[in-house]
PDB file of N, CA and C in Angstrom:
ATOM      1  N   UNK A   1       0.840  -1.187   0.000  1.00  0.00           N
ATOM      2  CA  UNK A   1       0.000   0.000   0.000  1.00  0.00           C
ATOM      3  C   UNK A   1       0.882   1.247   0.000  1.00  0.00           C
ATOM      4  N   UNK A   2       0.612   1.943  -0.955  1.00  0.00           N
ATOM      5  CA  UNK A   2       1.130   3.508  -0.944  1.00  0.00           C
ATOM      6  C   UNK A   2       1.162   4.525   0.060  1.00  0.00           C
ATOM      7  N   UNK A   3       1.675   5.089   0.251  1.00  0.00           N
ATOM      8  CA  UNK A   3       1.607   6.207   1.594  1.00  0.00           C
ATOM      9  C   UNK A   3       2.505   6.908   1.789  1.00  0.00           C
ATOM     10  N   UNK A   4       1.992   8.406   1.885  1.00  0.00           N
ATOM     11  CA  UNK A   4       2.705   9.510   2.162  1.00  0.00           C
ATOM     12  C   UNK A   4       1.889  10.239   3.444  1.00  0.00           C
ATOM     13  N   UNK A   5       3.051  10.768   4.336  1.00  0.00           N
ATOM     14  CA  UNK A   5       2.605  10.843   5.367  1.00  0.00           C
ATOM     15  C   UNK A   5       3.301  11.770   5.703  1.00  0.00           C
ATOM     16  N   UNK A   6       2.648  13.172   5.682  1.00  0.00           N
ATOM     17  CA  UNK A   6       3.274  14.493   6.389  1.00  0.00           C
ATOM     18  C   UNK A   6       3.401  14.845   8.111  1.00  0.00           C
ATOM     19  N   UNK A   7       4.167  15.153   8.225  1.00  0.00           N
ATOM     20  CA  UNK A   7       4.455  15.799   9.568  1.00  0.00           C
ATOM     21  C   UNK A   7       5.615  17.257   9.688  1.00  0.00           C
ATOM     22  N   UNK A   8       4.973  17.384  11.229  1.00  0.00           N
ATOM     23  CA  UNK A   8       5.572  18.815  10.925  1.00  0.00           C
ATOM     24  C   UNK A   8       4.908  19.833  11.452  1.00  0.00           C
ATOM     25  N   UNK A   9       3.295  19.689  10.862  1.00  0.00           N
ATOM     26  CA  UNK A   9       2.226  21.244  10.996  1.00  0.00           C
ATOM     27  C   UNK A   9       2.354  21.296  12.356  1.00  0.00           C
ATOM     28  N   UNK A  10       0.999  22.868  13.026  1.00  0.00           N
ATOM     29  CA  UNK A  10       1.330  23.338  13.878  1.00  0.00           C
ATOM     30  C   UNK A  10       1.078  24.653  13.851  1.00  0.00           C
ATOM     31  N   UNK A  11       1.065  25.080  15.139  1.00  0.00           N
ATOM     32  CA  UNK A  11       1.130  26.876  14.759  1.00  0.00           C
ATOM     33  C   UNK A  11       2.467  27.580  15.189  1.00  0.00           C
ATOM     34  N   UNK A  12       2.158  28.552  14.292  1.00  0.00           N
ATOM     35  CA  UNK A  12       3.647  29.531  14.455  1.00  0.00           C
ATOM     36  C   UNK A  12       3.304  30.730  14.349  1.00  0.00           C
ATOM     37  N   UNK A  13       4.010  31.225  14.439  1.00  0.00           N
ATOM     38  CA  UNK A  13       3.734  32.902  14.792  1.00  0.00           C
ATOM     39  C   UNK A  13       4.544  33.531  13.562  1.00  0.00           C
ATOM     40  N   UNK A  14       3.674  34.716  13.088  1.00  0.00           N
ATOM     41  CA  UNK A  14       4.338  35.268  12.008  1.00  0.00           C
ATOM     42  C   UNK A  14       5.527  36.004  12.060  1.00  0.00           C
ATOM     43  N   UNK A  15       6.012  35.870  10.715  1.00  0.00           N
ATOM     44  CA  UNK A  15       7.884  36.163  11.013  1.00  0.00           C
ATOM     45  C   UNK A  15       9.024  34.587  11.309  1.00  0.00           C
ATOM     46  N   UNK A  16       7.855  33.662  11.971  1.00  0.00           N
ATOM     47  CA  UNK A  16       9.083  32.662  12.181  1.00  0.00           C
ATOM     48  C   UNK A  16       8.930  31.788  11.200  1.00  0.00           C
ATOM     49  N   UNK A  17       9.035  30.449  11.747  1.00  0.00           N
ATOM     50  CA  UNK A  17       9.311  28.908  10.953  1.00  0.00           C
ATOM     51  C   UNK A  17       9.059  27.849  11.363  1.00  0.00           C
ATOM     52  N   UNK A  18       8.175  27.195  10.113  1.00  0.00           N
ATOM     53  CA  UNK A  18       8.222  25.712  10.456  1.00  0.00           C
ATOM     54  C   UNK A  18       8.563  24.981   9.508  1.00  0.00           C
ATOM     55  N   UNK A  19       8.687  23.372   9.932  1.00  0.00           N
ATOM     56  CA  UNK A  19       9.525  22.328   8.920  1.00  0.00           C
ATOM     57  C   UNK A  19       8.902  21.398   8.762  1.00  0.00           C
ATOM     58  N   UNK A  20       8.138  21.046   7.335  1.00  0.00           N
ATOM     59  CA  UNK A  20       7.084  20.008   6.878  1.00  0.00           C
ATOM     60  C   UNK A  20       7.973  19.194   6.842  1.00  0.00           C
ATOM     61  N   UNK A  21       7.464  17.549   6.928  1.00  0.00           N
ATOM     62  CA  UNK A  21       8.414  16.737   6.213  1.00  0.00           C
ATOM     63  C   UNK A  21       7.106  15.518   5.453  1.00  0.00           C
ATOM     64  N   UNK A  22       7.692  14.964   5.068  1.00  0.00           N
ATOM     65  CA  UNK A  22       6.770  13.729   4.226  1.00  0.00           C
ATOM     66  C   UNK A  22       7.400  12.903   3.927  1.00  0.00           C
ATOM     67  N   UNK A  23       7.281  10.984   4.373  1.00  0.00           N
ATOM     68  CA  UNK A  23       7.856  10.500   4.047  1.00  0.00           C
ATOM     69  C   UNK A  23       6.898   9.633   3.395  1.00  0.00           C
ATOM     70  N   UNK A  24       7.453   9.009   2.571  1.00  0.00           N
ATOM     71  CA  UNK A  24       6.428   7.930   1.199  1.00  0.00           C
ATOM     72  C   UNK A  24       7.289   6.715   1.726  1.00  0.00           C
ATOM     73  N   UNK A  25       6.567   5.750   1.507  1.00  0.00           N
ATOM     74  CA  UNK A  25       6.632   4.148   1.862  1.00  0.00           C
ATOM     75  C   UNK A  25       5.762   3.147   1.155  1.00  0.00           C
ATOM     76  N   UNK A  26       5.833   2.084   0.817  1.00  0.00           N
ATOM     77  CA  UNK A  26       5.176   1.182  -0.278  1.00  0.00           C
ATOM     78  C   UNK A  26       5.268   1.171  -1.459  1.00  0.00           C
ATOM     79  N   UNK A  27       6.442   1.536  -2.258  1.00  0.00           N
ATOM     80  CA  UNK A  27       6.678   1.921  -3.529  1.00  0.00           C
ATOM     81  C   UNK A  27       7.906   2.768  -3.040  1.00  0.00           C
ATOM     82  N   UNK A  28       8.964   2.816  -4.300  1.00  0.00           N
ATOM     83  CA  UNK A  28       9.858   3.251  -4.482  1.00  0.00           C
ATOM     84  C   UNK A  28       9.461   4.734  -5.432  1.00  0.00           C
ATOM     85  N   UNK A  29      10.037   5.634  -4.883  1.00  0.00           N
ATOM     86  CA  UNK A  29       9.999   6.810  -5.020  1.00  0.00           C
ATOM     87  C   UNK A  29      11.290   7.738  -5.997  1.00  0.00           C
ATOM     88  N   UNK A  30      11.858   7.504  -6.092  1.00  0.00           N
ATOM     89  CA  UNK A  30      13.266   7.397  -6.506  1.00  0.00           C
ATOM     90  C   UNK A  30      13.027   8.034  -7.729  1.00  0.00           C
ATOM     91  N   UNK A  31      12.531   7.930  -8.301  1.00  0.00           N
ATOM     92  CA  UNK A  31      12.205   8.732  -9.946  1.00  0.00           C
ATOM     93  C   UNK A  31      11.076   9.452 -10.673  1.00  0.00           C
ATOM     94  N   UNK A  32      10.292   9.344  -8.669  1.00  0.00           N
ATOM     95  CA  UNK A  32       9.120  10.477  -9.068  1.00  0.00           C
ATOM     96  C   UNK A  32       9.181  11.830  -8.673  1.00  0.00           C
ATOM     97  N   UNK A  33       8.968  13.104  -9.470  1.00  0.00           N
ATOM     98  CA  UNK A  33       8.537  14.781  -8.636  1.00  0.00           C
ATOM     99  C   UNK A  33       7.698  14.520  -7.456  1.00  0.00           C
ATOM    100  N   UNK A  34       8.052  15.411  -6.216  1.00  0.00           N
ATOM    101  CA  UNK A  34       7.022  15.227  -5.366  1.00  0.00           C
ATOM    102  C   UNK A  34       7.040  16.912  -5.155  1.00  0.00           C
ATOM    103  N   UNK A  35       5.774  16.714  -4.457  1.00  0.00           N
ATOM    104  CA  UNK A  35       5.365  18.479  -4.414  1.00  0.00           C
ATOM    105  C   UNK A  35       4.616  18.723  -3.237  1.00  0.00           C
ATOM    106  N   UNK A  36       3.944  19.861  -2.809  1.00  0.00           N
ATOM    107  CA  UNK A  36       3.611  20.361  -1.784  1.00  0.00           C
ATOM    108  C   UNK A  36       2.309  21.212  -2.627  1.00  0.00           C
ATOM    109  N   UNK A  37       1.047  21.269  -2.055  1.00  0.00           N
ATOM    110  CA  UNK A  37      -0.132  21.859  -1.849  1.00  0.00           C
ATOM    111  C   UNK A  37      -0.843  22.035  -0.444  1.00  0.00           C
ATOM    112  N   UNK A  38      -1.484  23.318  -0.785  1.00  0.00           N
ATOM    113  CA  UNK A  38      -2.086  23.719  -0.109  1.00  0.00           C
ATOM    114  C   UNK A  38      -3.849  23.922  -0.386  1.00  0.00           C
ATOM    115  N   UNK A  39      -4.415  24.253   1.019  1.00  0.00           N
ATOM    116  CA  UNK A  39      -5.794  24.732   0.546  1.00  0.00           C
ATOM    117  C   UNK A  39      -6.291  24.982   2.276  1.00  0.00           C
ATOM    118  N   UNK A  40      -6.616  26.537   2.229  1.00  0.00           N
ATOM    119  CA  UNK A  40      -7.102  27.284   3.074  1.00  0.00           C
ATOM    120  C   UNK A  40      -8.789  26.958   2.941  1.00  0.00           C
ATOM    121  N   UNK A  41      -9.306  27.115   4.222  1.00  0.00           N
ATOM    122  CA  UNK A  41     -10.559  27.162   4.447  1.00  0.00           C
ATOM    123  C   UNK A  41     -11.396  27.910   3.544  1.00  0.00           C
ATOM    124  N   UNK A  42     -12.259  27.140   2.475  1.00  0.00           N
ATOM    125  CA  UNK A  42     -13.086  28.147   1.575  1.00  0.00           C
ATOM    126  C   UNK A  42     -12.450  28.204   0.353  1.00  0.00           C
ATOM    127  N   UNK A  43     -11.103  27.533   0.499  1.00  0.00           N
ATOM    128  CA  UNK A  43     -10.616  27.981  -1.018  1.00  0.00           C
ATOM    129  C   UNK A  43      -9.830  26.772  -1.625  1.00  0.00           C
ATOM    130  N   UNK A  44      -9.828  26.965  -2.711  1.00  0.00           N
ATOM    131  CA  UNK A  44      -9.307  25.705  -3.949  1.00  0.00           C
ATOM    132  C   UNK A  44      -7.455  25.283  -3.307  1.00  0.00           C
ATOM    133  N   UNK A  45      -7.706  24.264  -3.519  1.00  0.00           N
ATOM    134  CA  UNK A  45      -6.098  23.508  -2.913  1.00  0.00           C
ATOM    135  C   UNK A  45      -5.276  24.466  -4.374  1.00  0.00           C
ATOM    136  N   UNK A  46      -3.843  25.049  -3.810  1.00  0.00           N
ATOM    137  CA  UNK A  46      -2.844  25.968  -4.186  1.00  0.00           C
ATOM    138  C   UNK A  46      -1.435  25.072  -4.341  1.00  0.00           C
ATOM    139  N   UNK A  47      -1.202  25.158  -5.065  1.00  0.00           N
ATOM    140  CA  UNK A  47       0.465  24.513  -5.527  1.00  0.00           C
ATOM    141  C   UNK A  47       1.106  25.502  -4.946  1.00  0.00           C
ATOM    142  N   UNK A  48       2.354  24.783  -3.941  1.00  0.00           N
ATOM    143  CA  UNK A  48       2.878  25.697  -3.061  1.00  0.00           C
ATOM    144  C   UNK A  48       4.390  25.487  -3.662  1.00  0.00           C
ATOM    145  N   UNK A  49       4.987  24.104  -3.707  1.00  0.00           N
ATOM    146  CA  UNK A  49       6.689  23.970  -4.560  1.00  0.00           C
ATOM    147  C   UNK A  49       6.770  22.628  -4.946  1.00  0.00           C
ATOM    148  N   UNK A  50       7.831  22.320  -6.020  1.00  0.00           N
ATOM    149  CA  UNK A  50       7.521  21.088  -6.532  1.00  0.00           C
ATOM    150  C   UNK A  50       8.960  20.850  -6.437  1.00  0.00           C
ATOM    151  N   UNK A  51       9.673  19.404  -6.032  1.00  0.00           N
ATOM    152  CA  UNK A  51      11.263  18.911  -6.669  1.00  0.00           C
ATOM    153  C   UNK A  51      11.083  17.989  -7.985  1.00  0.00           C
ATOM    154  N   UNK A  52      12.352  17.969  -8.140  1.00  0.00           N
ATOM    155  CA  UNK A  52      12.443  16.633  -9.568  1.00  0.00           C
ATOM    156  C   UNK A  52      12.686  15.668  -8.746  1.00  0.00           C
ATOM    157  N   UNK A  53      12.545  14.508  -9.238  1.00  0.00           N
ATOM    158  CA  UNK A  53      13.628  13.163  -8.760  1.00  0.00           C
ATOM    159  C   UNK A  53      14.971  13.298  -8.127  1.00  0.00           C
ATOM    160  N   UNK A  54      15.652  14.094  -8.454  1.00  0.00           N
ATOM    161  CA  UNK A  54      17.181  14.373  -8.762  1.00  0.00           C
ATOM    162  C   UNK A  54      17.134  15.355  -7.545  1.00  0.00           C
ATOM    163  N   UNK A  55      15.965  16.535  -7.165  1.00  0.00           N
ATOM    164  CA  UNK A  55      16.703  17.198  -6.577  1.00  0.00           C
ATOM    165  C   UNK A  55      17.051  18.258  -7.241  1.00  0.00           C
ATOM    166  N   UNK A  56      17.353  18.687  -8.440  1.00  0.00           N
ATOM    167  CA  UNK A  56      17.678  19.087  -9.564  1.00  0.00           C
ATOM    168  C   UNK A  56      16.871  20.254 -10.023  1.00  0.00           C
ATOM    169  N   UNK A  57      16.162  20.191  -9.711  1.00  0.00           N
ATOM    170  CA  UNK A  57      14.551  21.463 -10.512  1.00  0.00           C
ATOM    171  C   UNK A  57      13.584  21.071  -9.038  1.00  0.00           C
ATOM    172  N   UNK A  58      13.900  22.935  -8.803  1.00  0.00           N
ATOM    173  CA  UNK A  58      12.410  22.923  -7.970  1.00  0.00           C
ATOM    174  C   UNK A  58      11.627  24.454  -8.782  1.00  0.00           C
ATOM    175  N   UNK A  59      10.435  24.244  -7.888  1.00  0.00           N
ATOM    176  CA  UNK A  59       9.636  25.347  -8.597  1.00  0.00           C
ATOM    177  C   UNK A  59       9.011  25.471  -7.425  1.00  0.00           C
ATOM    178  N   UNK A  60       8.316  27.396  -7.334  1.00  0.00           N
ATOM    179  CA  UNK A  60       7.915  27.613  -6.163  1.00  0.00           C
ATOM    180  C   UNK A  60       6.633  28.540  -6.993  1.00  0.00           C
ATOM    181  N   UNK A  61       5.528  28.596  -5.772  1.00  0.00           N
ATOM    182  CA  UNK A  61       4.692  29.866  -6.381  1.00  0.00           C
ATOM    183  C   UNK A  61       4.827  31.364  -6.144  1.00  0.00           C
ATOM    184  N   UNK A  62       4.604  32.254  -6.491  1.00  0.00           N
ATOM    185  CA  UNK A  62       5.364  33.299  -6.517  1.00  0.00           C
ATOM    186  C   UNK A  62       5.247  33.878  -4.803  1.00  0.00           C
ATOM    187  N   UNK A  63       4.163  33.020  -4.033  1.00  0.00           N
ATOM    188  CA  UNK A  63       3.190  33.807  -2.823  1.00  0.00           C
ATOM    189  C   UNK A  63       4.365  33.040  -1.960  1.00  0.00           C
ATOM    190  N   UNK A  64       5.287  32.138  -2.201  1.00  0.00           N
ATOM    191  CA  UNK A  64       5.966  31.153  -1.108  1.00  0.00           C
ATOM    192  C   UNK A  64       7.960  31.796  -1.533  1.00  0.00           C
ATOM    193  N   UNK A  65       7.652  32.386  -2.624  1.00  0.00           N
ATOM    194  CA  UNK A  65       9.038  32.295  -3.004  1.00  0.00           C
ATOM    195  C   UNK A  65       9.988  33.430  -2.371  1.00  0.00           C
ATOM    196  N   UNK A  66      10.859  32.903  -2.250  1.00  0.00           N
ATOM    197  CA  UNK A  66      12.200  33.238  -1.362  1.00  0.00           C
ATOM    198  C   UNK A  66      11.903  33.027   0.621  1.00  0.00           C
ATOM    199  N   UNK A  67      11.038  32.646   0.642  1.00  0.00           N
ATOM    200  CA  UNK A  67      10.406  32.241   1.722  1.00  0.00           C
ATOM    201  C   UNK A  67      10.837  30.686   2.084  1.00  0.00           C
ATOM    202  N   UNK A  68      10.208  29.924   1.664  1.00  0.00           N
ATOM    203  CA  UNK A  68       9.799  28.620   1.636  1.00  0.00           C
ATOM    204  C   UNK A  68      10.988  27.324   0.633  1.00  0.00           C
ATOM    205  N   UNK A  69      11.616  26.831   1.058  1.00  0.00           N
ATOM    206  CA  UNK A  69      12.599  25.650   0.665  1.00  0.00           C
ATOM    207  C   UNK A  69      12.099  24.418   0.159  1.00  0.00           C
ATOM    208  N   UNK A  70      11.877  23.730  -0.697  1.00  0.00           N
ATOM    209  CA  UNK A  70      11.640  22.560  -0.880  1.00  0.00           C
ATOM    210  C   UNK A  70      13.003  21.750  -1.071  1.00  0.00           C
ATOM    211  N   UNK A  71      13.106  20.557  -0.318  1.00  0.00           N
ATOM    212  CA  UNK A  71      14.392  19.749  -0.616  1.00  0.00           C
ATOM    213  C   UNK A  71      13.582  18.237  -0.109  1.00  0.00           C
ATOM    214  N   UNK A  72      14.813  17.256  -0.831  1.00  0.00           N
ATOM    215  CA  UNK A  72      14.637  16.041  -0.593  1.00  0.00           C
ATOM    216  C   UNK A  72      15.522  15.497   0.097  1.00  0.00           C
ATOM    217  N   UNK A  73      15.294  14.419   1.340  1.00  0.00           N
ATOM    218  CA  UNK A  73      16.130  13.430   1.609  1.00  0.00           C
ATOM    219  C   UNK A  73      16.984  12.718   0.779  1.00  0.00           C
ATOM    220  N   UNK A  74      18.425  12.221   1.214  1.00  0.00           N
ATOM    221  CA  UNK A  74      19.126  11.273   0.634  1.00  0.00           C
ATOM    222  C   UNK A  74      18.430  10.363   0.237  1.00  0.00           C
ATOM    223  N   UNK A  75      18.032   9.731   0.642  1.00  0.00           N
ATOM    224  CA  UNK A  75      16.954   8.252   0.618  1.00  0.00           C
ATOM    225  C   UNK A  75      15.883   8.474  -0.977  1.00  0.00           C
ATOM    226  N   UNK A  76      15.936   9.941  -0.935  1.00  0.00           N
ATOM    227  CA  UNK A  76      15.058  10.438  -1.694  1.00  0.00           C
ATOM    228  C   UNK A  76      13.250  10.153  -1.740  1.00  0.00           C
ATOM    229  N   UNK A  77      12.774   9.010  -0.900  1.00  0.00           N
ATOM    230  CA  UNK A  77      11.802   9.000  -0.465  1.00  0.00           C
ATOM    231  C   UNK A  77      10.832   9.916   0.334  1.00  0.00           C
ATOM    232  N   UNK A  78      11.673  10.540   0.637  1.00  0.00           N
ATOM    233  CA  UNK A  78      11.591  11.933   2.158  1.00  0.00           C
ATOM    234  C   UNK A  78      11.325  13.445   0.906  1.00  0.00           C
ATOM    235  N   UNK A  79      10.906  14.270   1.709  1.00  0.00           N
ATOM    236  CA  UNK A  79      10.798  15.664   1.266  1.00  0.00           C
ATOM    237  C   UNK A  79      10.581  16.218   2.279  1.00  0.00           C
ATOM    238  N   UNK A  80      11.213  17.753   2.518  1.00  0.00           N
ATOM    239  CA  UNK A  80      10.901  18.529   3.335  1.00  0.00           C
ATOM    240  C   UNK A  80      10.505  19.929   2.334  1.00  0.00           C
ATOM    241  N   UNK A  81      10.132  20.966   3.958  1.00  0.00           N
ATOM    242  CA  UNK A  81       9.622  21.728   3.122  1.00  0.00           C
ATOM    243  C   UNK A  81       9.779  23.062   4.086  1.00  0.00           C
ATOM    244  N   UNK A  82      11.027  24.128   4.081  1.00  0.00           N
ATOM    245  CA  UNK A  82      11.219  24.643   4.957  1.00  0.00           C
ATOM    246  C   UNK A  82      10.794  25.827   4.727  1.00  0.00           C
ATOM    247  N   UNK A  83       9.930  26.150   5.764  1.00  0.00           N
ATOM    248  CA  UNK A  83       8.933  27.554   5.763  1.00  0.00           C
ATOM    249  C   UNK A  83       9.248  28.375   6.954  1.00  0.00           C
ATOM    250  N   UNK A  84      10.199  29.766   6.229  1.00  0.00           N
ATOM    251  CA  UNK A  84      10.677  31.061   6.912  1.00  0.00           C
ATOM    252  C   UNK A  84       9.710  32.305   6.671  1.00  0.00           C
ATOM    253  N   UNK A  85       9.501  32.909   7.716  1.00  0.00           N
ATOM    254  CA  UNK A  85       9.074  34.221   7.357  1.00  0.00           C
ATOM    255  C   UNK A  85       7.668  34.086   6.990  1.00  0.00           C
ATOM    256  N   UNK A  86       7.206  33.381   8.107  1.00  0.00           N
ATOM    257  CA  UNK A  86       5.419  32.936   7.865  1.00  0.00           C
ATOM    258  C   UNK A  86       4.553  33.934   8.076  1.00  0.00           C
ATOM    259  N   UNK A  87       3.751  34.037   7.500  1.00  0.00           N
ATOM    260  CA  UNK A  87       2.369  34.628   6.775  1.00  0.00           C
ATOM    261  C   UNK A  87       1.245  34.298   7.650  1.00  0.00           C
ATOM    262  N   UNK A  88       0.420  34.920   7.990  1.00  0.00           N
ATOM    263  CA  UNK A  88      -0.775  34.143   8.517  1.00  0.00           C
ATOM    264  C   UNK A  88      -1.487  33.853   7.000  1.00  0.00           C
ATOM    265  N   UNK A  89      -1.422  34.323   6.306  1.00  0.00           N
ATOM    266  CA  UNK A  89      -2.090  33.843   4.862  1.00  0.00           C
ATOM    267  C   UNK A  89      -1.543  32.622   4.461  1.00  0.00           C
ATOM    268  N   UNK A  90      -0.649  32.083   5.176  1.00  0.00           N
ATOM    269  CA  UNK A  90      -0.005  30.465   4.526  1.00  0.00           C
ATOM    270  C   UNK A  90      -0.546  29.326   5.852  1.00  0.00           C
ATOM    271  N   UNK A  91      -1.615  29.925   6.583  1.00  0.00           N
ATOM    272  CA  UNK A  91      -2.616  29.111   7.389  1.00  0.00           C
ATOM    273  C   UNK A  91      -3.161  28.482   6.075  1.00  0.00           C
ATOM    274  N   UNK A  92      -3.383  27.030   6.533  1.00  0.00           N
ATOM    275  CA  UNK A  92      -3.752  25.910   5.457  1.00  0.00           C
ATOM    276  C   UNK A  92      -3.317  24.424   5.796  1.00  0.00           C
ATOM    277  N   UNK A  93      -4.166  23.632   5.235  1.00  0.00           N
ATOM    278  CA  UNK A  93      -3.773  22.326   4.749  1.00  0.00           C
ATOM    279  C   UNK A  93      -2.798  22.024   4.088  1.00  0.00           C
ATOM    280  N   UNK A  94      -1.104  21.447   4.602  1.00  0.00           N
ATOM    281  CA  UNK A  94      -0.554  21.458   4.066  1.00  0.00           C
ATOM    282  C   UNK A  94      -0.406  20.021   3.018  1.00  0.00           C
ATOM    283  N   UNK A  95      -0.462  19.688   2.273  1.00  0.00           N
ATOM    284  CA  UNK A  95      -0.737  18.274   1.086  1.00  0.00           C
ATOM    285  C   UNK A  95       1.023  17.771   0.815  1.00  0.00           C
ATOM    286  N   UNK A  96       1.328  16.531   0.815  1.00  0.00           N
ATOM    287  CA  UNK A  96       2.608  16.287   0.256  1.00  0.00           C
ATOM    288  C   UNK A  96       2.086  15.711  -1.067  1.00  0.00           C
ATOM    289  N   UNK A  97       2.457  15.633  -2.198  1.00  0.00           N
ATOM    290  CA  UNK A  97       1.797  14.895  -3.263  1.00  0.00           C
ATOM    291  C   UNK A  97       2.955  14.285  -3.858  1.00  0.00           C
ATOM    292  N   UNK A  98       3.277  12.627  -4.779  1.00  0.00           N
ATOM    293  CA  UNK A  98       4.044  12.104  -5.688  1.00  0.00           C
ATOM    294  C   UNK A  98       3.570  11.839  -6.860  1.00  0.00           C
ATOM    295  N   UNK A  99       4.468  12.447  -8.612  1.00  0.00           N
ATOM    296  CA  UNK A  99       3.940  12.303  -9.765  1.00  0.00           C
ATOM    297  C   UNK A  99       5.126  11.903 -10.397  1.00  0.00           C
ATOM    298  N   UNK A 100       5.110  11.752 -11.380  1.00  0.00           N
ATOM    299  CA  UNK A 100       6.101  11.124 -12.670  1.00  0.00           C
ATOM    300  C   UNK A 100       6.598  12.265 -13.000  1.00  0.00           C
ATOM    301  N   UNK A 101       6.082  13.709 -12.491  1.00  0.00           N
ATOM    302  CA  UNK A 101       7.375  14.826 -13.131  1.00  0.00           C
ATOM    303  C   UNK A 101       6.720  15.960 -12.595  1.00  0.00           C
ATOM    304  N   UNK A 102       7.737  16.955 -12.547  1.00  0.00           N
ATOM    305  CA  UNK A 102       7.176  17.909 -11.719  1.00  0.00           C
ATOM    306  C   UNK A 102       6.364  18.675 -12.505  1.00  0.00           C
ATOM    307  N   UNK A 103       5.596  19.121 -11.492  1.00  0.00           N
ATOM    308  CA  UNK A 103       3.798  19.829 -11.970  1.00  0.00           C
ATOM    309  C   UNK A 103       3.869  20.819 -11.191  1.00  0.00           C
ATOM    310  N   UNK A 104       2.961  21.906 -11.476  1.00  0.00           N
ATOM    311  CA  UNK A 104       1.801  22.714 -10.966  1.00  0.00           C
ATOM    312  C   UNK A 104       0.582  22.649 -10.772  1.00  0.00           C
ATOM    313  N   UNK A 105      -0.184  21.482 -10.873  1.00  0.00           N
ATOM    314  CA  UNK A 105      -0.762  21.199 -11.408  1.00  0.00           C
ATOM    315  C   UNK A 105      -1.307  19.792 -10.338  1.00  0.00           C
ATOM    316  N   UNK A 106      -2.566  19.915  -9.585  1.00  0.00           N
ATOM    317  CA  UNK A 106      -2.383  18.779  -8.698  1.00  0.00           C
ATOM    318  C   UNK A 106      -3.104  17.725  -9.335  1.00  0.00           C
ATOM    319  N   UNK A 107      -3.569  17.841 -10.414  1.00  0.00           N
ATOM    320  CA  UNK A 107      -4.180  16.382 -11.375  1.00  0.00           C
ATOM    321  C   UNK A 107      -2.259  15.677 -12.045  1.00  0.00           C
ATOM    322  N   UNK A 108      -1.458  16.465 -11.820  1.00  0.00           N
ATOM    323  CA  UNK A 108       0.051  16.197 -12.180  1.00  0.00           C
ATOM    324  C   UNK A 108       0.749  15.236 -11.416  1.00  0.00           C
ATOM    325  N   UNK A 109      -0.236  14.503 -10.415  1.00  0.00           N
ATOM    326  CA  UNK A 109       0.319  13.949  -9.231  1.00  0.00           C
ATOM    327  C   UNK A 109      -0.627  12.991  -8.616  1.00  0.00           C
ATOM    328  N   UNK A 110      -0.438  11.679  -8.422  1.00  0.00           N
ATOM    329  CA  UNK A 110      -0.874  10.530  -8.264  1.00  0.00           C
ATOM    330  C   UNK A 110      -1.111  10.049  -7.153  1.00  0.00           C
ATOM    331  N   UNK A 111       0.057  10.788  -6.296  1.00  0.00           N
ATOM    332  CA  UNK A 111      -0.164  10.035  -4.660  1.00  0.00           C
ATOM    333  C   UNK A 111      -0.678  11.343  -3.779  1.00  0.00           C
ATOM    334  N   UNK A 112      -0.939  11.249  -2.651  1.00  0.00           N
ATOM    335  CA  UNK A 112      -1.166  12.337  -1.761  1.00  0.00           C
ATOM    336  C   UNK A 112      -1.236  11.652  -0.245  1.00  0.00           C
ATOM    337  N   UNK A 113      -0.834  12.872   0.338  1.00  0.00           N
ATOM    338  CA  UNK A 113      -0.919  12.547   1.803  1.00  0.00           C
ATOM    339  C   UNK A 113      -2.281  12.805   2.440  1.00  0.00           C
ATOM    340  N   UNK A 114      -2.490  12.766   3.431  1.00  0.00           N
ATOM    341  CA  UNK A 114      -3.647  13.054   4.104  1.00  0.00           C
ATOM    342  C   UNK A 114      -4.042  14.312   4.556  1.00  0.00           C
ATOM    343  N   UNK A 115      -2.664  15.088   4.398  1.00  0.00           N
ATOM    344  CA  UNK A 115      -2.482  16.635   4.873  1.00  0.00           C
ATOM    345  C   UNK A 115      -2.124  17.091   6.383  1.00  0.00           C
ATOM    346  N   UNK A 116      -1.501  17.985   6.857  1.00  0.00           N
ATOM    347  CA  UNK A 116      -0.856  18.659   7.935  1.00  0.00           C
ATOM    348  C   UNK A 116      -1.015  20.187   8.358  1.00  0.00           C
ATOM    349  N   UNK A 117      -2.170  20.380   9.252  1.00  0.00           N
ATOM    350  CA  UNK A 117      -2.751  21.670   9.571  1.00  0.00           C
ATOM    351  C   UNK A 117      -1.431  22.808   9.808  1.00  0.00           C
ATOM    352  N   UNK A 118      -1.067  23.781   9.320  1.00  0.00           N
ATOM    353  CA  UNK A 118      -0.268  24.819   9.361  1.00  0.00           C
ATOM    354  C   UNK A 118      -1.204  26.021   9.801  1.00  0.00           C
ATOM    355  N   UNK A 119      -0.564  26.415  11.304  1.00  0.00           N
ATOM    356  CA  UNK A 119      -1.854  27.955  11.576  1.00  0.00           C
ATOM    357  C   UNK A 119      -0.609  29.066  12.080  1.00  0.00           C
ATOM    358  N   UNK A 120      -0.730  29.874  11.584  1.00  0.00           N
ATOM    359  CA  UNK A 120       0.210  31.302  11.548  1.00  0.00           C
ATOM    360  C   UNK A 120      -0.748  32.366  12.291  1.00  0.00           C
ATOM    361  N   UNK A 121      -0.313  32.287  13.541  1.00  0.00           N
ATOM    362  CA  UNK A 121      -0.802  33.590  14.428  1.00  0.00           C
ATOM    363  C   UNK A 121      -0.082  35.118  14.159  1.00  0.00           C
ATOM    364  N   UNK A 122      -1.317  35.793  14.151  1.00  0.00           N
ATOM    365  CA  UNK A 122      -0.189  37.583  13.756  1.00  0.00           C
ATOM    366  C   UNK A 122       0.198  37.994  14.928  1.00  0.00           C
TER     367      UNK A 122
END
């Protein structure tokens, strides 16, 4: 059985940081993009950053960028997702997702986690 399983969420206070992580198990992961979504109360799930396989190509949305880190474990099964300089607007469901290549796009992506509450106090 497939499974990705975020941890991490939590509340934080704006200005600081927190550190998603997601690890996938039941399948080898090794040569898929994995990515990060979101979706705030009331509103459509948001592509937040995506890696390659490699590590190699990430992509961020413009609302997370220079903010927010996406990297992968050695193992490469793992992803983290390091969030500086928090927003109460990046309160949300945080999603880990795995696809065959990196997307924007969350029909781009096959697996998903169950999600990880992120709440940013002002």
């Amino acid at each position: 059985q497939v499974q990705l399983v975020e941890s991490g969420g939590g509340l934080g206070q704006a200005g600081g940081s927190l550190r998603l992580s997601c690890a996938a198990s039941g399948r080898t992961f090794n040569s898929y993009a994995m990515g990060w979504f979101r979706q705030a109360p009331g509103k459509e799930r948001e592509f937040v950053a995506a890696i390659s396989w490699s590590g190699g190509r990430t992509d961020y949305a413009d609302s997370v960028k220079g903010r927010f880190t996406i990297s992968r474990g050695n193992a490469k099964n793992t992803m983290n997702l390091q969030m500086n300089s928090l927003k109460p607007e990046d309160t949300a469901v945080y999603y880990c997702a795995a696809g065959p290549v990196i997307s924007r796009a969350s029909r781009g992506y096959g697996y998903w986690g169950q999600g990880t509450q992120v709440t940013v106090s002002s």
